[in-house]
C-alpha atoms as a PDB file:
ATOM      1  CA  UNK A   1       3.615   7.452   6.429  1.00  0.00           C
ATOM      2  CA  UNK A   2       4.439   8.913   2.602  1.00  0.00           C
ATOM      3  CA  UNK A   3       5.663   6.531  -0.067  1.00  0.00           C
ATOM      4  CA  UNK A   4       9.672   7.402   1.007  1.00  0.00           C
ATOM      5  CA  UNK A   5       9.236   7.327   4.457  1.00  0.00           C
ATOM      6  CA  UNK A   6       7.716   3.707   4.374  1.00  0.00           C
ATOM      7  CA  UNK A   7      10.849   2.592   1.753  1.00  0.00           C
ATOM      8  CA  UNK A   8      13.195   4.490   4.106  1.00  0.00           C
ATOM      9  CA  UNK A   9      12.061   2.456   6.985  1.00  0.00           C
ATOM     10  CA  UNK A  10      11.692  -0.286   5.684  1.00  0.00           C
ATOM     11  CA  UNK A  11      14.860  -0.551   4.457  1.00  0.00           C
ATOM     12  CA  UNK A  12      16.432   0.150   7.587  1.00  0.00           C
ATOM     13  CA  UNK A  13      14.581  -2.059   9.183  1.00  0.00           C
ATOM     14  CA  UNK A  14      15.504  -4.967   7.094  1.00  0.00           C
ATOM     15  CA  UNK A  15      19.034  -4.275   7.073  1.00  0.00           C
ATOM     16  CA  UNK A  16      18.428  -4.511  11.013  1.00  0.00           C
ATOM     17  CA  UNK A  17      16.950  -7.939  10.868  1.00  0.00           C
ATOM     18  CA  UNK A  18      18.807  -9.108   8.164  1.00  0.00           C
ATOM     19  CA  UNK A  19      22.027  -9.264  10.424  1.00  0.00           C
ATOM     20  CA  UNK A  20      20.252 -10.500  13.645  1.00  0.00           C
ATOM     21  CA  UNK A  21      18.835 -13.413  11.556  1.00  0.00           C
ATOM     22  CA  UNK A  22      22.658 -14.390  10.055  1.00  0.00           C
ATOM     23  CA  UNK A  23      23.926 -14.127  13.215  1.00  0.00           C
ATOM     24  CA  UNK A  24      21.280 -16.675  14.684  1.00  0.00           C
ATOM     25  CA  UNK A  25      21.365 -18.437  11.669  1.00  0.00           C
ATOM     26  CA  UNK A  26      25.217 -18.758  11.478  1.00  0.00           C
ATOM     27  CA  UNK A  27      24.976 -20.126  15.428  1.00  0.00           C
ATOM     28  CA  UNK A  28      22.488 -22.867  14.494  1.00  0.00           C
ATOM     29  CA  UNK A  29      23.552 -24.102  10.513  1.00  0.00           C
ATOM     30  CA  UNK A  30      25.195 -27.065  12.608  1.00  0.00           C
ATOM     31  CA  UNK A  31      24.415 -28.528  16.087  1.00  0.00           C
ATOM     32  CA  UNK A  32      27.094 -28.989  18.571  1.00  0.00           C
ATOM     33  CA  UNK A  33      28.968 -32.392  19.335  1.00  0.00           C
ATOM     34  CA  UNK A  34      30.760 -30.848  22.171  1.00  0.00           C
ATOM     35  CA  UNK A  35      30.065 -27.436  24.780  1.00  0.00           C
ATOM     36  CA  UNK A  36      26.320 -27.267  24.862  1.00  0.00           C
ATOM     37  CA  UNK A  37      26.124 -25.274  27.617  1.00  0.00           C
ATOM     38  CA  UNK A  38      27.848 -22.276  26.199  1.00  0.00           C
ATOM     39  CA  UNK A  39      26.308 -23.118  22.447  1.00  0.00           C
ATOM     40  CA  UNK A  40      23.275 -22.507  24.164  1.00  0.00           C
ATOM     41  CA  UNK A  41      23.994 -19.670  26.088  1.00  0.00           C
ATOM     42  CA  UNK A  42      25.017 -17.867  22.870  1.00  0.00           C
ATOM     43  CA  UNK A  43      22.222 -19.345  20.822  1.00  0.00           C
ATOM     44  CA  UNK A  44      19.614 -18.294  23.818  1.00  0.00           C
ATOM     45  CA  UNK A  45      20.689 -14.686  23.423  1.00  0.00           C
ATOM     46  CA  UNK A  46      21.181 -14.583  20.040  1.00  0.00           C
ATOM     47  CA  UNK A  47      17.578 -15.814  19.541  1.00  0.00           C
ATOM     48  CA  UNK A  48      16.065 -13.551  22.114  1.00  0.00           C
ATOM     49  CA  UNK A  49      17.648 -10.366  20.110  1.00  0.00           C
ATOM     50  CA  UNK A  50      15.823 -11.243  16.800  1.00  0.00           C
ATOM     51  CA  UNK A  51      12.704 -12.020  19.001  1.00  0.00           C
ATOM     52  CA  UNK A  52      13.101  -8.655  20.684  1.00  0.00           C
ATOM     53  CA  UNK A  53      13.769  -6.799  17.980  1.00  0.00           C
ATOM     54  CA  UNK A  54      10.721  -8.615  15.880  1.00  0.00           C
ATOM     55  CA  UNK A  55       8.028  -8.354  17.989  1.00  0.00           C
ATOM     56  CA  UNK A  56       8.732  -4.382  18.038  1.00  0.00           C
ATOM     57  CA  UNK A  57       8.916  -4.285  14.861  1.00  0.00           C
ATOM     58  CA  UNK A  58       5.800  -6.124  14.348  1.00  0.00           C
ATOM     59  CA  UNK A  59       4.138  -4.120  16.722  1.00  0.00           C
ATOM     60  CA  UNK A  60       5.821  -1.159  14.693  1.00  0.00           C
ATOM     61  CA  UNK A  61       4.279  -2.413  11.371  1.00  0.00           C
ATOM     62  CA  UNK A  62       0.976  -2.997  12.613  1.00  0.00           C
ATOM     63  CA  UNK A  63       0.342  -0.019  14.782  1.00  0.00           C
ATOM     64  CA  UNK A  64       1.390   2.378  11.286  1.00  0.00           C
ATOM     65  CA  UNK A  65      -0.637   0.418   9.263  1.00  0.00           C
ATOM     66  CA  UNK A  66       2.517   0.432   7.378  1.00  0.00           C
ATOM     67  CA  UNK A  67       0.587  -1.305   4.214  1.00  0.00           C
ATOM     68  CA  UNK A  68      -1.929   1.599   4.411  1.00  0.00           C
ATOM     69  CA  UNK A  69      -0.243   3.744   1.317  1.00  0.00           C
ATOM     70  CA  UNK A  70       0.204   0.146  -0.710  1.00  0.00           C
ATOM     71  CA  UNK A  71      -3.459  -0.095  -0.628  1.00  0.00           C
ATOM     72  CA  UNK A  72      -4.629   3.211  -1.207  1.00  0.00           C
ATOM     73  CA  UNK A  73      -2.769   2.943  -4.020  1.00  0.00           C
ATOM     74  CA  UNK A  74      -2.956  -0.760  -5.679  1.00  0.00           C
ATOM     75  CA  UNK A  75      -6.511  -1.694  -4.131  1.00  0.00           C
ATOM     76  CA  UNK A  76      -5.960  -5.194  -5.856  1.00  0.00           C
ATOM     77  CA  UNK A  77      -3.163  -5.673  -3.200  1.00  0.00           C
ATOM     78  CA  UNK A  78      -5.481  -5.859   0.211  1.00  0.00           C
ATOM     79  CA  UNK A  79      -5.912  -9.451   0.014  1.00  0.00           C
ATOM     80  CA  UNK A  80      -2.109  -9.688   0.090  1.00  0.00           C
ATOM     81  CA  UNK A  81      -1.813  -6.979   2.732  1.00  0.00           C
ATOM     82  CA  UNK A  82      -3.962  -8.995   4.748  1.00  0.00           C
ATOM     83  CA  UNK A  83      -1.854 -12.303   4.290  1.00  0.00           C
ATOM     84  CA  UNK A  84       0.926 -11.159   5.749  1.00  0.00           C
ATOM     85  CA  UNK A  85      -0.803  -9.466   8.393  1.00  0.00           C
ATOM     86  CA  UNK A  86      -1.809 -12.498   9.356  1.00  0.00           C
ATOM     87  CA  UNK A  87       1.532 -14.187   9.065  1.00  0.00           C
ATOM     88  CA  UNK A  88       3.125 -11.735  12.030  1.00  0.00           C
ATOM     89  CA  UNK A  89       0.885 -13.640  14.377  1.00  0.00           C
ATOM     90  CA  UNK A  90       1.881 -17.005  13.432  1.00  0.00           C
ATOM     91  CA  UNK A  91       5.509 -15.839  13.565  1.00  0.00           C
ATOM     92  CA  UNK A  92       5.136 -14.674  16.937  1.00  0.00           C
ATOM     93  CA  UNK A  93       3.584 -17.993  17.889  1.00  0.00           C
ATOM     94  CA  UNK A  94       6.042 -19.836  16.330  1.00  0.00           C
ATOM     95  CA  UNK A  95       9.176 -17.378  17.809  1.00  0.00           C
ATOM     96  CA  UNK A  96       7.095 -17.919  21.551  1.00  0.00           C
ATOM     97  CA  UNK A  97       7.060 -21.842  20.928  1.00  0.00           C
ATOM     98  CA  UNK A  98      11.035 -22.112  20.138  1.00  0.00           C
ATOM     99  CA  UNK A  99      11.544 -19.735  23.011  1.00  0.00           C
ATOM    100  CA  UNK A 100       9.698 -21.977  25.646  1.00  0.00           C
ATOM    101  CA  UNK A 101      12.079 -24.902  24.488  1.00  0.00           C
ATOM    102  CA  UNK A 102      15.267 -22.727  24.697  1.00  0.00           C
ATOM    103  CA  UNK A 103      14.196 -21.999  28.124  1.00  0.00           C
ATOM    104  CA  UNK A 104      13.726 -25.697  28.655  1.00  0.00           C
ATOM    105  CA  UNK A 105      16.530 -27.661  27.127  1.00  0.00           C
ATOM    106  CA  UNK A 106      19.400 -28.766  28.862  1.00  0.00           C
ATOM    107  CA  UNK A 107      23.010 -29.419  27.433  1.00  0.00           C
ATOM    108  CA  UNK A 108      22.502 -32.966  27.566  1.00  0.00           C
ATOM    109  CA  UNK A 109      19.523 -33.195  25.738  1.00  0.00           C
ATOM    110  CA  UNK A 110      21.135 -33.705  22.147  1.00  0.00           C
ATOM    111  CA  UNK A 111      18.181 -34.640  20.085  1.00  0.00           C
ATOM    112  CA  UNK A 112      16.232 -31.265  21.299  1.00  0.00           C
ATOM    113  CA  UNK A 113      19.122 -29.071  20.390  1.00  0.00           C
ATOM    114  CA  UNK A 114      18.820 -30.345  16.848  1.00  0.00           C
ATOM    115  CA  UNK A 115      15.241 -30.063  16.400  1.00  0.00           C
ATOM    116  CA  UNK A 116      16.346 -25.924  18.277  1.00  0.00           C
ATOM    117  CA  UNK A 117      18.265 -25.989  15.081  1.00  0.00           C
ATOM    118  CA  UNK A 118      15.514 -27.155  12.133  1.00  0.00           C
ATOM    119  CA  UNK A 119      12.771 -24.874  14.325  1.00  0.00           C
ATOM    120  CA  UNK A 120      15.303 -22.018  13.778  1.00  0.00           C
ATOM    121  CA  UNK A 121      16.156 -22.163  10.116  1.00  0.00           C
ATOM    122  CA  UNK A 122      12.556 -22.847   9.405  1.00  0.00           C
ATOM    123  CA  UNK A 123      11.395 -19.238  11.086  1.00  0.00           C
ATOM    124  CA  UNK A 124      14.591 -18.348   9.508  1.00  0.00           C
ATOM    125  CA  UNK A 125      12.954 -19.283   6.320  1.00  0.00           C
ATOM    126  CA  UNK A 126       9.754 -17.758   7.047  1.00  0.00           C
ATOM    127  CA  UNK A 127      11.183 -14.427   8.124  1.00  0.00           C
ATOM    128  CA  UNK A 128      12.983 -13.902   5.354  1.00  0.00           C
ATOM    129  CA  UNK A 129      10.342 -14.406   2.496  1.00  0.00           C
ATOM    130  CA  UNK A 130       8.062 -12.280   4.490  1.00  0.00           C
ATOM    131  CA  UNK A 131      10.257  -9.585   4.802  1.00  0.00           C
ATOM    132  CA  UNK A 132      10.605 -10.239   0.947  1.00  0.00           C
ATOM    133  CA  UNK A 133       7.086 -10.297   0.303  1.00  0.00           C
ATOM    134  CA  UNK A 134       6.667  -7.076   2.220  1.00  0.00           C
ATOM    135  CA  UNK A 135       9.298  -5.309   0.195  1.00  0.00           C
ATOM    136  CA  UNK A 136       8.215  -6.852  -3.091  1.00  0.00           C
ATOM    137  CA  UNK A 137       4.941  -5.465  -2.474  1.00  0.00           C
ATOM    138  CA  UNK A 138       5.845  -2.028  -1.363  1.00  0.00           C
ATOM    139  CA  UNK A 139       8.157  -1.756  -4.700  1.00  0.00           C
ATOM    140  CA  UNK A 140       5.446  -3.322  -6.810  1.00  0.00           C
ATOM    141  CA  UNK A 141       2.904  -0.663  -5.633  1.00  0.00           C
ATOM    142  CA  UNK A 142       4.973   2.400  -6.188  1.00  0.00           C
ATOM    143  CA  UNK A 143       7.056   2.059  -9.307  1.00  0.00           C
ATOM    144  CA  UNK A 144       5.184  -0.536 -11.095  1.00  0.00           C
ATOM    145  CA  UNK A 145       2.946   1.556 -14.118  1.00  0.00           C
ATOM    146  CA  UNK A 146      -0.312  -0.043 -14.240  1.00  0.00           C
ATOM    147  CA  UNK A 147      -1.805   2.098 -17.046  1.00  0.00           C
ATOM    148  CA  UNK A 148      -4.329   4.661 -17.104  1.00  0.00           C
ATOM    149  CA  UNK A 149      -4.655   7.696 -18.896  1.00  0.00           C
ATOM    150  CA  UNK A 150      -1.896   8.825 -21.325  1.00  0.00           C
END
């Protein structure tokens, strides 16, 4: 994958998961007081779309070596490349974790719906300054002029 066909992808990719992640995001900024059953219901399918569509994409990322042109050309970056390799495993542990206790929790059990909640905007969190990080580093290693010969 050339230099344009990575930022072309990327970008699509995190318009993509941009809107899955408000969506979920916007279902779980406040717990319910009232119609936990259908709360959860939406929230359960909600959640399984970003997982879904993550887990591809992860699988996308890694089978590419998407990074591969970032550090062929900024060598200095493969200790950063490797960080956030590392982080899509932990995301998909954590996503596989909050995805057990969907499948679990019942509409009367009002204490685990708000932890649902916190878990969520914290992978929330996570996602989006990795996806950040990612794009920082993509930009950084193709427009930034590190010097040379003149």
């Amino acid at each position: 994958m050339n230099a344009q066909e990575l930022a072309r992808w990327l970008s699509a990719e995190h318009e993509i998961v941009t809107k899955l992640m408000t969506d979920l995001g916007d279902r779980v900024a406040v717990a319910p007081r009232t119609n936990h059953a259908k709360w959860l219901e939406d929230v359960r399918r909600s959640f399984d779309h970003l997982r879904a569509h993550m887990v591809k994409h992860i699988a996308l990322k890694e089978q590419g070596g998407y990074l591969v042109p970032v550090v062929q050309r900024r060598p200095a970056f493969a200790t950063e490349v490797s960080r956030l390799a590392h982080e899509h495993g932990e995301m998909i542990q954590i996503m596989d974790g909050i995805h057990q206790t969907l499948q679990a929790v019942r509409p009367e059990d009002q204490l685990i719906i708000r932890d649902i909640c916190h878990r969520v905007m914290g992978l929330l969190s996570y996602l989006e300054h990795h996806e950040n990080a990612e794009n920082l580093l993509v930009f950084s290693a193709f427009t930034e002029d590190i010097g040379g010969r003149g």
